[in-house]
N, C-alpha and C. Protein backbone atom coordinates (compact mmCIF):
# COMPACT_ATOMS: atom_id res chain seq x y z
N UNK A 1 106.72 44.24 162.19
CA UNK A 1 106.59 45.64 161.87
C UNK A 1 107.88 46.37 162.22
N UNK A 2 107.87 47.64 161.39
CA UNK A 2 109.62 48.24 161.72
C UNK A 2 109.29 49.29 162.27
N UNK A 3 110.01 49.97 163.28
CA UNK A 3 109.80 50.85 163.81
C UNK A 3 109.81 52.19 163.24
N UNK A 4 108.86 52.99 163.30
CA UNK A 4 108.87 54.03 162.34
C UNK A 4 109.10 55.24 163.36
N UNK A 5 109.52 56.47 162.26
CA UNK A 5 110.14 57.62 163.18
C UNK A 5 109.46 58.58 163.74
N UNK A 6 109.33 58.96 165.07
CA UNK A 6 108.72 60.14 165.88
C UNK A 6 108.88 60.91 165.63
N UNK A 7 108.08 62.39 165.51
CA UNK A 7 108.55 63.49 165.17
C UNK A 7 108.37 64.11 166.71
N UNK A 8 108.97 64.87 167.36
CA UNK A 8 109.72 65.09 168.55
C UNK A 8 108.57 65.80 169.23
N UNK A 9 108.16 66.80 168.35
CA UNK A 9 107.75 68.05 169.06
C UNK A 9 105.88 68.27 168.27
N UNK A 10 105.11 66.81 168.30
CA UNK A 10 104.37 66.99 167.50
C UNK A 10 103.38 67.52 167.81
N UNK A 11 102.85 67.93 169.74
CA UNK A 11 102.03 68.44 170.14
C UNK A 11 102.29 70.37 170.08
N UNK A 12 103.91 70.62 169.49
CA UNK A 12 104.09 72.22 169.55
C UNK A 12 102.85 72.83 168.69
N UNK A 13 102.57 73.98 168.72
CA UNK A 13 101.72 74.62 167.70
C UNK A 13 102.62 75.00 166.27
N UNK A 14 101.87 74.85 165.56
CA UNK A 14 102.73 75.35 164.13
C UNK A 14 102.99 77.31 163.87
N UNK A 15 104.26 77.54 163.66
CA UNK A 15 104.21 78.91 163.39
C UNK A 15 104.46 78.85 162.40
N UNK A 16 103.86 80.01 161.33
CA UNK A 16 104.40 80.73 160.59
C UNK A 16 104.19 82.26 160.58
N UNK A 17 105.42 82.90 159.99
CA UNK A 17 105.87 84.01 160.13
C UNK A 17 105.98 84.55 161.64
N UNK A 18 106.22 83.56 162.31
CA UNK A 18 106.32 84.31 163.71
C UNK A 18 104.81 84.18 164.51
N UNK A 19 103.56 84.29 163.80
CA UNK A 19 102.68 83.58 164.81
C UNK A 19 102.22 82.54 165.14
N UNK A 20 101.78 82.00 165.68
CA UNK A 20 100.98 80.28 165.40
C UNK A 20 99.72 80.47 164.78
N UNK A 21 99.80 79.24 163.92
CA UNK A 21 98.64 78.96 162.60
C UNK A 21 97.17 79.44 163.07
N UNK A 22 96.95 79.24 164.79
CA UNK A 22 95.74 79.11 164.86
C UNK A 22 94.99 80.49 165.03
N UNK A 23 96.23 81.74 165.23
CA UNK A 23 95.88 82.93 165.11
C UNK A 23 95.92 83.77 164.03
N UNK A 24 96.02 83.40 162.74
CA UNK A 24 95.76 84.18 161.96
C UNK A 24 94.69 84.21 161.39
N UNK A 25 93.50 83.35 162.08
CA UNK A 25 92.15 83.98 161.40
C UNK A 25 91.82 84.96 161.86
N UNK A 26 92.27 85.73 163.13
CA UNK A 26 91.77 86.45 163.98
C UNK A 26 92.86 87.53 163.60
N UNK A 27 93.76 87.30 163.15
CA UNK A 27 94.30 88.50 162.13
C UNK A 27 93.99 89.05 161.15
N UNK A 28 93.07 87.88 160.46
CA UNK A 28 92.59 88.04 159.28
C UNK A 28 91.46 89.34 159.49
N UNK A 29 90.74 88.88 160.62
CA UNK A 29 88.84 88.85 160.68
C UNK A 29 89.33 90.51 160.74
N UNK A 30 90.29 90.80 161.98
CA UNK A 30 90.66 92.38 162.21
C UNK A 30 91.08 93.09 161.29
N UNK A 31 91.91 92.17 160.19
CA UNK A 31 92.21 93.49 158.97
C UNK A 31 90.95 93.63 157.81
N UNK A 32 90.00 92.53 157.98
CA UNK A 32 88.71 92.92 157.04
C UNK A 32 87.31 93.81 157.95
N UNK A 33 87.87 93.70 158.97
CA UNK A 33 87.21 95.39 160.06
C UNK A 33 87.15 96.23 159.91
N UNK A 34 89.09 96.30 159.82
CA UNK A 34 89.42 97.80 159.69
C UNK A 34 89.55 98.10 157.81
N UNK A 35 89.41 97.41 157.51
CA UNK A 35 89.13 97.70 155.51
C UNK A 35 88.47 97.97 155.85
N UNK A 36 86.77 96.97 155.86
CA UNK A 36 85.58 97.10 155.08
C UNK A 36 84.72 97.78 155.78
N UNK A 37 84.53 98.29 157.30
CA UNK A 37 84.21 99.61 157.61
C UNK A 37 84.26 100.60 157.08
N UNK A 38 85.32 101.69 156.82
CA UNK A 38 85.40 102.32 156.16
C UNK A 38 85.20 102.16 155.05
N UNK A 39 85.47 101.68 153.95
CA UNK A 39 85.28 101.10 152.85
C UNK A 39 83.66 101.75 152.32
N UNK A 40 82.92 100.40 153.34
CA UNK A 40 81.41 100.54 153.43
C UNK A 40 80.42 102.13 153.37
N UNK A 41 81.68 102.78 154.41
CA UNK A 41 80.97 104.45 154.81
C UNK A 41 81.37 105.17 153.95
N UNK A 42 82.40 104.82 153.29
CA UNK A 42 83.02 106.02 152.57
C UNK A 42 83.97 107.26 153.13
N UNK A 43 84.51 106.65 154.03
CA UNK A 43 85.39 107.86 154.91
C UNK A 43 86.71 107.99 153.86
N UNK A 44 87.11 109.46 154.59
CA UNK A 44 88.26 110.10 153.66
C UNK A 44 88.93 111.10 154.36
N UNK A 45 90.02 110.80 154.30
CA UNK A 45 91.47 111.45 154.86
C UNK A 45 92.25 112.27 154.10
N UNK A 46 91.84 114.06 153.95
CA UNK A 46 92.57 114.79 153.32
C UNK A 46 92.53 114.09 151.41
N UNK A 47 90.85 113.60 151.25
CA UNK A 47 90.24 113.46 150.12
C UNK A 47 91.28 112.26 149.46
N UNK A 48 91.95 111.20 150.72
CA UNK A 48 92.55 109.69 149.88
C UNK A 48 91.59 108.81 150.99
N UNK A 49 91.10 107.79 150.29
CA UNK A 49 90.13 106.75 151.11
C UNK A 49 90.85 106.08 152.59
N UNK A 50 90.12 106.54 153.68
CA UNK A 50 90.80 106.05 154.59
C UNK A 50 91.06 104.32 154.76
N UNK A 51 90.31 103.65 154.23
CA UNK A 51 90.42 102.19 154.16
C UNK A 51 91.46 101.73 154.14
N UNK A 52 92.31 102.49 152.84
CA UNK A 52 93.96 102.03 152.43
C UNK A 52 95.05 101.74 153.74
N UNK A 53 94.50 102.67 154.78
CA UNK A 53 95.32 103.08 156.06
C UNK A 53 94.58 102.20 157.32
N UNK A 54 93.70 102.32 157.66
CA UNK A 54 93.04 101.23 158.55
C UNK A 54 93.08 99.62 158.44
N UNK A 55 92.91 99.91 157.52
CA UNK A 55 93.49 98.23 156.95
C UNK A 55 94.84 97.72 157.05
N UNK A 56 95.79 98.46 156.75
CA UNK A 56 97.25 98.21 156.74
C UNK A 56 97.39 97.93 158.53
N UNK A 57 96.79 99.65 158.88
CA UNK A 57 96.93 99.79 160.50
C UNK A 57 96.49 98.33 161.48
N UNK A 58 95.36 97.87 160.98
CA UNK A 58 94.63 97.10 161.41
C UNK A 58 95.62 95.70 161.86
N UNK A 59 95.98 95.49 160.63
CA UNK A 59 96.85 94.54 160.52
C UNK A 59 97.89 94.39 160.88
N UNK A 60 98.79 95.10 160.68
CA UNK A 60 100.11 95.39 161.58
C UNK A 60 99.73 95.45 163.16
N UNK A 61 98.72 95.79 163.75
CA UNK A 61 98.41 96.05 165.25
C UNK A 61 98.26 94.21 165.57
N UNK A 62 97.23 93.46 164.82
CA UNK A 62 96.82 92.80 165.40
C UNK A 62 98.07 91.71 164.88
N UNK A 63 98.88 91.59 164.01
CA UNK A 63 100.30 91.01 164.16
C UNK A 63 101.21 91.13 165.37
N UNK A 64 101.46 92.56 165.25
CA UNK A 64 102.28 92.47 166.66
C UNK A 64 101.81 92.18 167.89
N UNK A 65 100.56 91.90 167.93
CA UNK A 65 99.77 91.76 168.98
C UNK A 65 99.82 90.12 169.59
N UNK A 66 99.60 89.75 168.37
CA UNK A 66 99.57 88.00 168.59
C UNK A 66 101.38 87.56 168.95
N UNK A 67 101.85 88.33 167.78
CA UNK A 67 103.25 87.98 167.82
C UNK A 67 103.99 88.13 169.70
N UNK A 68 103.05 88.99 169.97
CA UNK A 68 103.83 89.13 171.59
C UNK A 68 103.48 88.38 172.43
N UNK A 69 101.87 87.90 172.45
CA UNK A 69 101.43 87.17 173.46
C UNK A 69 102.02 85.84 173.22
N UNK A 70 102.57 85.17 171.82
CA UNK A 70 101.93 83.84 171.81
C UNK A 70 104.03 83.79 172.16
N UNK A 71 105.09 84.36 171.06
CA UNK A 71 106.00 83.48 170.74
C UNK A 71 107.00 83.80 172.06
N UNK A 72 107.84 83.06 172.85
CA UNK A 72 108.74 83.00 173.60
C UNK A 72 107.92 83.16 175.26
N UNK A 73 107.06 82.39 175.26
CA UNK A 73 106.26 82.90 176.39
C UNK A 73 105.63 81.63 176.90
N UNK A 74 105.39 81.05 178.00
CA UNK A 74 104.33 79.93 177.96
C UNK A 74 103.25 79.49 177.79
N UNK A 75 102.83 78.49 177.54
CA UNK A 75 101.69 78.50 177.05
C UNK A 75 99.95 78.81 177.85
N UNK A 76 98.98 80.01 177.34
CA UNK A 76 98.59 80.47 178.08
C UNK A 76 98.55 81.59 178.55
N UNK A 77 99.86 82.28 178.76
CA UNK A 77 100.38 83.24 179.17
C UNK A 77 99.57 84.14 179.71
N UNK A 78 99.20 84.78 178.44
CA UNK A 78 97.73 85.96 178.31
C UNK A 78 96.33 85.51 178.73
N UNK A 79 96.31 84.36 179.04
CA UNK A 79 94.64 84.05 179.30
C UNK A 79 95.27 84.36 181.19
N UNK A 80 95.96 83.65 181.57
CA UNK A 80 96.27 83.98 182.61
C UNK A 80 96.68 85.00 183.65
N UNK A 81 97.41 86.17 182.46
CA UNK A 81 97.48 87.40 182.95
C UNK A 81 96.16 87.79 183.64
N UNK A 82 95.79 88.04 182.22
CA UNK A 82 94.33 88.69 182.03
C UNK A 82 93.21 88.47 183.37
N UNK A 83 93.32 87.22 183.40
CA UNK A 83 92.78 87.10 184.31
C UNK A 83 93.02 86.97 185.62
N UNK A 84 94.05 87.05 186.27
CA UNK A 84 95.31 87.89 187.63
C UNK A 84 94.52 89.50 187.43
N UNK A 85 94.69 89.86 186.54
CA UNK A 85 93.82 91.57 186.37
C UNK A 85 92.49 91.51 186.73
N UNK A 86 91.27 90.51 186.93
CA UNK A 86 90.34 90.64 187.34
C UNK A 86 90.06 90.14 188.42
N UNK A 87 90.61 88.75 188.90
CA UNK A 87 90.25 87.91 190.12
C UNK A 87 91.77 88.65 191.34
N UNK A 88 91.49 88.43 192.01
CA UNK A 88 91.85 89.29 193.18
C UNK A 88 93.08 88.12 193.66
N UNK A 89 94.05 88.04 194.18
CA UNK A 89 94.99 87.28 194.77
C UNK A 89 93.89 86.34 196.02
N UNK A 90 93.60 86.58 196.75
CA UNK A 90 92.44 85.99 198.08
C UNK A 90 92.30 84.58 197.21
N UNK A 91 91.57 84.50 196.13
CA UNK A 91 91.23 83.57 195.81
C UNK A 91 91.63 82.53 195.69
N UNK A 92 92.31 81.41 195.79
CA UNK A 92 93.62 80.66 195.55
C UNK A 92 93.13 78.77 196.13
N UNK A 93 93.92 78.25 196.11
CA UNK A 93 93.96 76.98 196.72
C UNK A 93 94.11 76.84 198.15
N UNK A 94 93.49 75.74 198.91
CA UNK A 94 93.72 75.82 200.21
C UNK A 94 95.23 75.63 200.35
N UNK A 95 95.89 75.99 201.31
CA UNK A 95 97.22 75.77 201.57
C UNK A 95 97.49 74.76 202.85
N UNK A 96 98.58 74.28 202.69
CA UNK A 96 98.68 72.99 204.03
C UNK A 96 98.14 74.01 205.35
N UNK A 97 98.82 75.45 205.34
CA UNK A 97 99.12 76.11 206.71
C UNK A 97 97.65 76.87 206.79
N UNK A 98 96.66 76.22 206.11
CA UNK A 98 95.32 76.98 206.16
C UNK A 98 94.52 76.22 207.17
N UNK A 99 95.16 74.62 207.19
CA UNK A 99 94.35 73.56 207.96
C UNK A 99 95.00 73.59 209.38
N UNK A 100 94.61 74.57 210.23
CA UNK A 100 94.57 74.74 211.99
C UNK A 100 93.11 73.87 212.74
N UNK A 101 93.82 74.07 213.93
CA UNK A 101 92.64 72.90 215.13
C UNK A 101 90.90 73.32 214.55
N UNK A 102 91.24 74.76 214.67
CA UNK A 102 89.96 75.32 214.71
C UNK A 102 89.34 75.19 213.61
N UNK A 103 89.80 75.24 212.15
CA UNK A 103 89.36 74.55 211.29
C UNK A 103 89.04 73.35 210.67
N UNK A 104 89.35 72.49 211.15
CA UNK A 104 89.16 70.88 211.28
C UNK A 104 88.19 70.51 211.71
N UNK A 105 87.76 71.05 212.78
CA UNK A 105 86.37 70.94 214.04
C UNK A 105 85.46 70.63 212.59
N UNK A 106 84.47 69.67 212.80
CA UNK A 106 83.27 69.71 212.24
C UNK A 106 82.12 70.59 212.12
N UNK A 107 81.67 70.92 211.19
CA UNK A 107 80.50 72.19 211.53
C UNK A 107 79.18 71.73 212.53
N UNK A 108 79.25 70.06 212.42
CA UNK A 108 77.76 69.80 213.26
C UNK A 108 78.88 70.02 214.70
N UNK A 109 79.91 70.25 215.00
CA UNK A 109 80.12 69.97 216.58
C UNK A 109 80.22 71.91 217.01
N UNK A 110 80.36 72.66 216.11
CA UNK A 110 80.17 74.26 216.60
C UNK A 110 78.92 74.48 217.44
């Protein structure tokens, strides 16, 4: 058998246009929100259908949105923030300098 060629980087995520593939359904889902809401109700902005504008809006928000969390950043990034914003620093791994005399002791010998 001949050795055939690796492609280098095959676990990266795929981008296009600047986001990765796996977020533009969720770009998608937000610009058919902000359409077909309005759309549905019939709202109107100085008597032009607001849809035309929520939709565009919609979309452009949730582009730049993905576009920031995902490209030049590590991977994760935002799940990890996010969640630094709710769980408190305290919480963490034991540390070598956590294990003192007094903590070692067995609980049946207290």
């Amino acid at each position: 058998m001949r050795a055939r060629p690796i492609r280098a980087r095959i676990y990266t995520p795929v981008v296009r246009f600047g986001v990765v593939s796996t977020d533009w359904k969720f770009i998608l889902l937000s610009t058919l929100v902000g359409y077909l809401i309005p759309f549905f109700l019939n709202l109107k902005l100085w008597r032009m259908p607001l849809f035309l504008w929520t939709g565009l809006l919609f979309a452009l928000t949730s582009y730049a949105f993905f576009f920031f969390i995902r490209i030049g950043r590590k991977p994760y990034w935002f799940q990890h923030t996010v969640r630094s914003l709710f769980k408190g620093s305290i919480r963490r791994r034991v540390l070598p300098s956590d294990w003192t005399e007094q903590s070692q002791r067995s609980w049946l010998k207290k």
